[in-house]
Protein backbone atom coordinates (compact mmCIF):
# COMPACT_ATOMS: atom_id res chain seq x y z
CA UNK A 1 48.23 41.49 -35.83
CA UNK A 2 45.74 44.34 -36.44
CA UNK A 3 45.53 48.17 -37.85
CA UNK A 4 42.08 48.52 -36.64
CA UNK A 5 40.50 49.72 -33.17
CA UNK A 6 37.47 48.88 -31.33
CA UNK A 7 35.79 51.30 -29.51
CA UNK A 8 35.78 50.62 -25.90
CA UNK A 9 34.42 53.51 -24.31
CA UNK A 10 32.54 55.87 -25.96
CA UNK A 11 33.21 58.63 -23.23
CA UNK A 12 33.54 61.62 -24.80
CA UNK A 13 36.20 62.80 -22.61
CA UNK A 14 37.39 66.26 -22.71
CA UNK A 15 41.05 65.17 -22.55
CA UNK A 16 41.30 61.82 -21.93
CA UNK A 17 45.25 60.80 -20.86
CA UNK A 18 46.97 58.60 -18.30
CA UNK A 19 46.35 55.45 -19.60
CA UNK A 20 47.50 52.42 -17.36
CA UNK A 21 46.61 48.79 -16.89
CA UNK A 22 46.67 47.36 -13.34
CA UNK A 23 48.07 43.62 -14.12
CA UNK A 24 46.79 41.92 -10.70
CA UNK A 25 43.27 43.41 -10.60
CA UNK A 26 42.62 43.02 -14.17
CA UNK A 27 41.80 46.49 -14.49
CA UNK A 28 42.09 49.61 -16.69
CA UNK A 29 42.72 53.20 -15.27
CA UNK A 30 42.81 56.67 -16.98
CA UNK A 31 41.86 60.24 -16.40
CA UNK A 32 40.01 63.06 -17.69
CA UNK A 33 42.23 65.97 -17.09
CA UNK A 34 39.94 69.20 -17.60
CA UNK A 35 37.14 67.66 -16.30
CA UNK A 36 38.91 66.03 -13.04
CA UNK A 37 37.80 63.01 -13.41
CA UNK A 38 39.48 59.18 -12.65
CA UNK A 39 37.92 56.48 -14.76
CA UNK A 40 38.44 52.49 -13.58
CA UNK A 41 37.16 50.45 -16.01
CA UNK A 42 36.54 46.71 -15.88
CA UNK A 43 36.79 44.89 -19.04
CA UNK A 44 35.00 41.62 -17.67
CA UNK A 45 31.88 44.07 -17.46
CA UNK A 46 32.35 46.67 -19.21
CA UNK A 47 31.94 49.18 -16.40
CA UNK A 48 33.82 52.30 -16.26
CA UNK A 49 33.61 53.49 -13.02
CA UNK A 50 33.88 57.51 -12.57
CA UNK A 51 35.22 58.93 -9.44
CA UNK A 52 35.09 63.23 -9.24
CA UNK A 53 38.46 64.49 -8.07
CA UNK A 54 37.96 68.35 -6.60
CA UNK A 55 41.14 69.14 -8.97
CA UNK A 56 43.04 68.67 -12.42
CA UNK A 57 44.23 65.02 -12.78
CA UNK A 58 47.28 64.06 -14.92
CA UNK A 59 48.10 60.66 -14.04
CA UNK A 60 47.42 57.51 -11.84
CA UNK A 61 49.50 54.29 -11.10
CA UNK A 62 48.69 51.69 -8.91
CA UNK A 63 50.40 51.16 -5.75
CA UNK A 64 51.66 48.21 -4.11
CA UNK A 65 49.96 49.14 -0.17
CA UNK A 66 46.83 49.31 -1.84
CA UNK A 67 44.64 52.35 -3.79
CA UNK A 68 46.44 54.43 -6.10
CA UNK A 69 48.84 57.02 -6.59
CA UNK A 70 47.70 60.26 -8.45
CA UNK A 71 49.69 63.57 -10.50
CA UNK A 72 47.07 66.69 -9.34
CA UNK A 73 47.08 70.20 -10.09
CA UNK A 74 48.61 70.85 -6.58
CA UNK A 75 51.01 67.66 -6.20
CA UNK A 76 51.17 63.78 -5.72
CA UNK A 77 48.24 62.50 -3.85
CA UNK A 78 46.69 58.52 -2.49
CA UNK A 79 43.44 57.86 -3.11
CA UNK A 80 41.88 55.08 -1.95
CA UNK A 81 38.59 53.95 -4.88
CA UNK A 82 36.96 51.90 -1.98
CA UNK A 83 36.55 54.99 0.56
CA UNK A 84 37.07 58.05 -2.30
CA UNK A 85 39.78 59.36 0.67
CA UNK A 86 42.12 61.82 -1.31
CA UNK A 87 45.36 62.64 0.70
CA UNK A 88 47.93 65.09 -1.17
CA UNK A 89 51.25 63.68 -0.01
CA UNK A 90 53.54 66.13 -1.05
CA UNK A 91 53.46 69.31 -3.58
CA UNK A 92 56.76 70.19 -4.95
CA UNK A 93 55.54 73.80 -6.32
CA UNK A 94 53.65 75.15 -3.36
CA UNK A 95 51.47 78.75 -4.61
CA UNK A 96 52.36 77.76 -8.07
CA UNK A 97 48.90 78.07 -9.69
CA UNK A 98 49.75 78.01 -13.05
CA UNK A 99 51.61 74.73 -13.10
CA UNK A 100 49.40 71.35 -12.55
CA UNK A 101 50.82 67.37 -12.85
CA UNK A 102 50.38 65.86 -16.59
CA UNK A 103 52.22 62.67 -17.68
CA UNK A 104 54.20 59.96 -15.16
CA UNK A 105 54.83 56.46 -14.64
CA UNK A 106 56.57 54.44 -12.05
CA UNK A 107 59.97 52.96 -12.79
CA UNK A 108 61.26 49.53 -12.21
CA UNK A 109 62.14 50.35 -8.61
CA UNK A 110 58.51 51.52 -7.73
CA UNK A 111 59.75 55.30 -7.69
CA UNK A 112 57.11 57.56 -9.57
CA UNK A 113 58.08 59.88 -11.72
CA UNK A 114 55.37 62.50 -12.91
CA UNK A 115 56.27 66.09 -14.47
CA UNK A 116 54.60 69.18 -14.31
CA UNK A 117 52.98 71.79 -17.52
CA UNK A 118 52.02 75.88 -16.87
CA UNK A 119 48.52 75.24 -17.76
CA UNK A 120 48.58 76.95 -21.52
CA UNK A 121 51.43 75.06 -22.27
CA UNK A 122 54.19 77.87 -21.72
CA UNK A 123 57.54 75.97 -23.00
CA UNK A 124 60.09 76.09 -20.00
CA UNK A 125 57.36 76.16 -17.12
CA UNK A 126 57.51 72.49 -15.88
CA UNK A 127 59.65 70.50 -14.06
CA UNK A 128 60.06 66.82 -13.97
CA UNK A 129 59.87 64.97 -10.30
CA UNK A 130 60.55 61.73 -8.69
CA UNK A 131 59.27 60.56 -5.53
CA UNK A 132 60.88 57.61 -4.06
CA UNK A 133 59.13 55.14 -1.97
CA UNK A 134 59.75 56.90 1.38
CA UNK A 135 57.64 59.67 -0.11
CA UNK A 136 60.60 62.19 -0.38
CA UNK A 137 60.46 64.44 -3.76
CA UNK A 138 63.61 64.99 -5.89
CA UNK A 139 63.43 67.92 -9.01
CA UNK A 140 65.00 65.76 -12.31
CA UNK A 141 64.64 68.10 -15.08
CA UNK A 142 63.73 71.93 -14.92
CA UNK A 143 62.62 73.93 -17.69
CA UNK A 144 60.61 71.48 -19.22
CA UNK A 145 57.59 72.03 -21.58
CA UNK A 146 54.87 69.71 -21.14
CA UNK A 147 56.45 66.09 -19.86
CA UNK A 148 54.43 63.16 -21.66
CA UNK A 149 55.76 60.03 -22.26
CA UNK A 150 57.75 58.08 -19.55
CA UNK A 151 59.06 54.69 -20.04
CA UNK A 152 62.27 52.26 -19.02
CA UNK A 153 64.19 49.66 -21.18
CA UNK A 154 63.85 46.38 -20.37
CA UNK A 155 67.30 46.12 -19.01
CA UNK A 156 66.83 49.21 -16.81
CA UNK A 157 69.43 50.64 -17.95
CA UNK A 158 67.80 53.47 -20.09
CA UNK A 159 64.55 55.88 -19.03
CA UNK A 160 62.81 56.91 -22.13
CA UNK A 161 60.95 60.33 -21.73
CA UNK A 162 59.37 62.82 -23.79
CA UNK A 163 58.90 66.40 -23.60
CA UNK A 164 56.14 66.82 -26.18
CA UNK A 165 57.67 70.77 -27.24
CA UNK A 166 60.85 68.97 -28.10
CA UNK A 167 58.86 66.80 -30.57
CA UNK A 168 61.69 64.20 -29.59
CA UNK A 169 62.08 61.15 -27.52
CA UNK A 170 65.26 61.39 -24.81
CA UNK A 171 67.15 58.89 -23.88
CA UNK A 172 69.11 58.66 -20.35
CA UNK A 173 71.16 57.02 -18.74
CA UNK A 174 69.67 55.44 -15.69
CA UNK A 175 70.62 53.68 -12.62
CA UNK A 176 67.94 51.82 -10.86
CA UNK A 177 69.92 51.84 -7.44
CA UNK A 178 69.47 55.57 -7.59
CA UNK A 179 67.27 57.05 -9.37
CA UNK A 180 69.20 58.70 -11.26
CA UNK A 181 69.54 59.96 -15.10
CA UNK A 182 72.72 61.21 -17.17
CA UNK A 183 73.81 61.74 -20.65
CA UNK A 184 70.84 63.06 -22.19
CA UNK A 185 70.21 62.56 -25.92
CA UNK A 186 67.77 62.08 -28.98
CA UNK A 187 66.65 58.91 -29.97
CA UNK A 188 63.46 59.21 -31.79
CA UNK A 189 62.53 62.67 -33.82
CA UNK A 190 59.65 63.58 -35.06
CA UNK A 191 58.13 65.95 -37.50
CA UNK A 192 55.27 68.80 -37.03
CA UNK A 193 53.20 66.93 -39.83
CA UNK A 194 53.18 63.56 -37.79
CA UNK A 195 51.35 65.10 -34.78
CA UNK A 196 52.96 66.06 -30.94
CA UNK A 197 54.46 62.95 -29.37
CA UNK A 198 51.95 62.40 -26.21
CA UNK A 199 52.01 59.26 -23.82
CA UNK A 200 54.16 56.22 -24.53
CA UNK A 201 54.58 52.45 -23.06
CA UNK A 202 56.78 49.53 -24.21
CA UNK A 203 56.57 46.06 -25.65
CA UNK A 204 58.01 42.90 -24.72
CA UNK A 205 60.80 43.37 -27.67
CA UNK A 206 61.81 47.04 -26.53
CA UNK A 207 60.07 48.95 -28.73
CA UNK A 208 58.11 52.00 -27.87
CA UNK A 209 54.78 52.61 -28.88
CA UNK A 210 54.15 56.72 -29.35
CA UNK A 211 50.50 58.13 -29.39
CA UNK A 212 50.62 61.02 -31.71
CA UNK A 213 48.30 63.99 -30.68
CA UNK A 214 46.96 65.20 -34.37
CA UNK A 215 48.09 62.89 -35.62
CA UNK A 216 45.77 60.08 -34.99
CA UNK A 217 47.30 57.20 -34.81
CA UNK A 218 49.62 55.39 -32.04
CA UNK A 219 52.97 54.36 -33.74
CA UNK A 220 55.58 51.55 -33.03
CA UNK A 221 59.54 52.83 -32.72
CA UNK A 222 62.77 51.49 -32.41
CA UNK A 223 64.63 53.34 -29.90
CA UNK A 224 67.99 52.23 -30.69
CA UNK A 225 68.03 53.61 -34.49
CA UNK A 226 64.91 55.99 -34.67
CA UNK A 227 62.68 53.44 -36.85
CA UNK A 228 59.20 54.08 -37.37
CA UNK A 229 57.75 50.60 -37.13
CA UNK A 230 54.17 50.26 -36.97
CA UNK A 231 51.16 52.82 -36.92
CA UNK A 232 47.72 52.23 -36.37
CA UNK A 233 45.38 54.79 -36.97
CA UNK A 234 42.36 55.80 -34.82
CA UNK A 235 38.98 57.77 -35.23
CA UNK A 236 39.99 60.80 -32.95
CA UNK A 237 42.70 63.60 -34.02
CA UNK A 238 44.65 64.18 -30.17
CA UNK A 239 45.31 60.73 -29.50
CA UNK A 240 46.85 61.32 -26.37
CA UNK A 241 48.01 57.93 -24.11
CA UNK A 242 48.86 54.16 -24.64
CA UNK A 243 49.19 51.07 -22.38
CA UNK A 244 49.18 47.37 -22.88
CA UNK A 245 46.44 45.30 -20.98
CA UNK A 246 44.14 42.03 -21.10
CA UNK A 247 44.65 38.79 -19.68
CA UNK A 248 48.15 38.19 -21.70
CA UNK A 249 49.04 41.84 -21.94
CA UNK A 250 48.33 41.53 -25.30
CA UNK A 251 45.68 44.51 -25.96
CA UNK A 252 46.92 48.23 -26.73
CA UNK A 253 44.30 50.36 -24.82
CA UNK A 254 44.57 53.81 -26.21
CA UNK A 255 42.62 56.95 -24.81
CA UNK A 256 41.85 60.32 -26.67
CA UNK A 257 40.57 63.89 -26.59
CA UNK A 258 37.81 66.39 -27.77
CA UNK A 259 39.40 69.66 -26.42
CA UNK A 260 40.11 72.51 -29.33
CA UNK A 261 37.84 70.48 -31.76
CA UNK A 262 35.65 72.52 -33.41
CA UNK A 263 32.04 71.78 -33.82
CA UNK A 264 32.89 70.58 -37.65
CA UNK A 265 35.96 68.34 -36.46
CA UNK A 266 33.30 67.13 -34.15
CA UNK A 267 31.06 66.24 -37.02
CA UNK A 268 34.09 64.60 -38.68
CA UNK A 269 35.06 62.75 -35.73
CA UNK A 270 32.19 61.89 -33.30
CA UNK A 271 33.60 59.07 -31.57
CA UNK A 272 36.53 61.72 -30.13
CA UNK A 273 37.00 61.62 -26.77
CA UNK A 274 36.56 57.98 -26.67
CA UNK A 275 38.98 55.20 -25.50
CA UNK A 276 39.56 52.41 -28.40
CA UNK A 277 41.66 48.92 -27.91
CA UNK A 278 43.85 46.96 -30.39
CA UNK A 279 46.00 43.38 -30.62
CA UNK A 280 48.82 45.42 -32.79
CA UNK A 281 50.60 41.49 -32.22
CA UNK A 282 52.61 41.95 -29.75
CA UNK A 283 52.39 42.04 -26.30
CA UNK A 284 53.96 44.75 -23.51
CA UNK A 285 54.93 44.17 -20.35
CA UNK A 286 53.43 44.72 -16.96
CA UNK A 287 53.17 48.17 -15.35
CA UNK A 288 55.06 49.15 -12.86
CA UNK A 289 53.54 50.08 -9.41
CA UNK A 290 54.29 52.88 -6.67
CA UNK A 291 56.54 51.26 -3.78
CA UNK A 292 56.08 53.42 -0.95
């Protein structure tokens, strides 16, 4: 086990997020919201492949036909990195320029589940959505303020998900039949002076690991009693997304940010903006991928 990062990338990213590790290609995907871009990187060559998206991009899982699956400023959308074809399957907030996709993940039935922000951050603005594999939509939660986080117990019986202006972790029920969540509560609170709860994954022993935005550092929880576990500190202040990868799933891949840093943070903190890797000692589990 290890405290320490290695820089990975040094990309510079304006606000690097969506942090996900594709377990059968060996490969690591994440986004660079503002400047709507989709990074692929290869860890066998160090390559980070950048494809230029003609919109906001919040989030990207794999899916199971082939290509990926994609959160944009005007809905879910396929995109296939061998022919660049972007397809927006369905919008949920049609004219609703304010709003674009941030945060989602797919659960353990292949549904993906992606929520949407008003693009300042207005609290009560987003929504969270599902869309199950036959590409229909449903609304989960309204009212929400910027939807981070996303992640399922390894029983599948609980869906973890936070709602960074909450500055808590819910817990729902869930039923993986369905789809559906019930019996909302708090499991994990958090304080202004730790930094906003951002994107979050799981280990192999149920425990969440929490990248804190200001805070910088990516924490280790216990979900069933609110313990802070484990922190490991990184060289950027918005430390904004998590997600196990390598050969063993054994690596913490964590991306980061450079927006609102001043030119003196900047100073402080050159290597913001950049995505960074650890062996915390432990290993997660594989990501889920889209269905339909």
């Amino acid at each position: 086990m290890s405290d320490s990062v290695e820089l990975i990338i040094e990309a510079q990213a304006t606000l690097g997020e969506g942090a996900i590790w594709d377990s059968k290609k060996r490969l690591f995907y994440w986004v660079d919201i503002l400047e709507k871009q989709l990074h692929i990187f290869n860890p066998a060559t160090s390559e980070d492949r950048t494809f230029y998206l003609d919109q906001y991009v919040g989030t990207v899982v794999p899916r199971k036909a082939g290509g990926l699956m994609l959160g944009l400023y005007h809905g879910f959308a396929s995109f296939d990195p061998d022919t660049q074809a972007l397809e927006i399957v369905h919008d949920p907030e049609p004219g609703r320029d304010t709003n674009r996709f941030n945060d989602g993940k797919c659960d353990p039935a292949g549904r993906f589940w992606a929520g949407t922000m008003e693009l300042e951050g207005r609290p009560g603005a987003g929504s969270l959505y599902c869309m199950d594999t036959d590409l229909s939509v449903r609304r989960m939660l309204e009212k929400t303020g910027i939807s981070n986080g996303i992640a399922w117990s390894l029983d599948h019986t609980t869906m973890y998900y936070i709602d960074t202006l909450t500055w808590q972790v819910a817990a729902f029920d869930y039923d993986i039949k369905t789809g559906s969540i019930a019996n909302r509560r708090p499991t994990i609170t958090f304080t202004k002076e730790m930094g906003h709860p951002d994107g979050m994954t799981i280990d192999e022993e149920g425990m969440l690991w929490i990248a804190l935005c200001f805070g910088g550092r990516v924490t280790r929880w216990n979900p069933s009693n609110g313990e802070l576990l484990q922190s490991i500190h990184v060289p950027a202040r918005l430390v904004t997304s998590c997600a196990f990868g390598g050969p063993n799933l054994e690596q913490l891949y964590i991306t980061t940010a450079r927006v609102t840093l001043d030119e003196a943070a900047l100073r402080e903190l050159p290597l913001a903006g950049s995505v960074f890797r650890a062996e915390p000692g432990v290993r997660g589990i594989p990501a889920y991928e889209f269905g339909g």
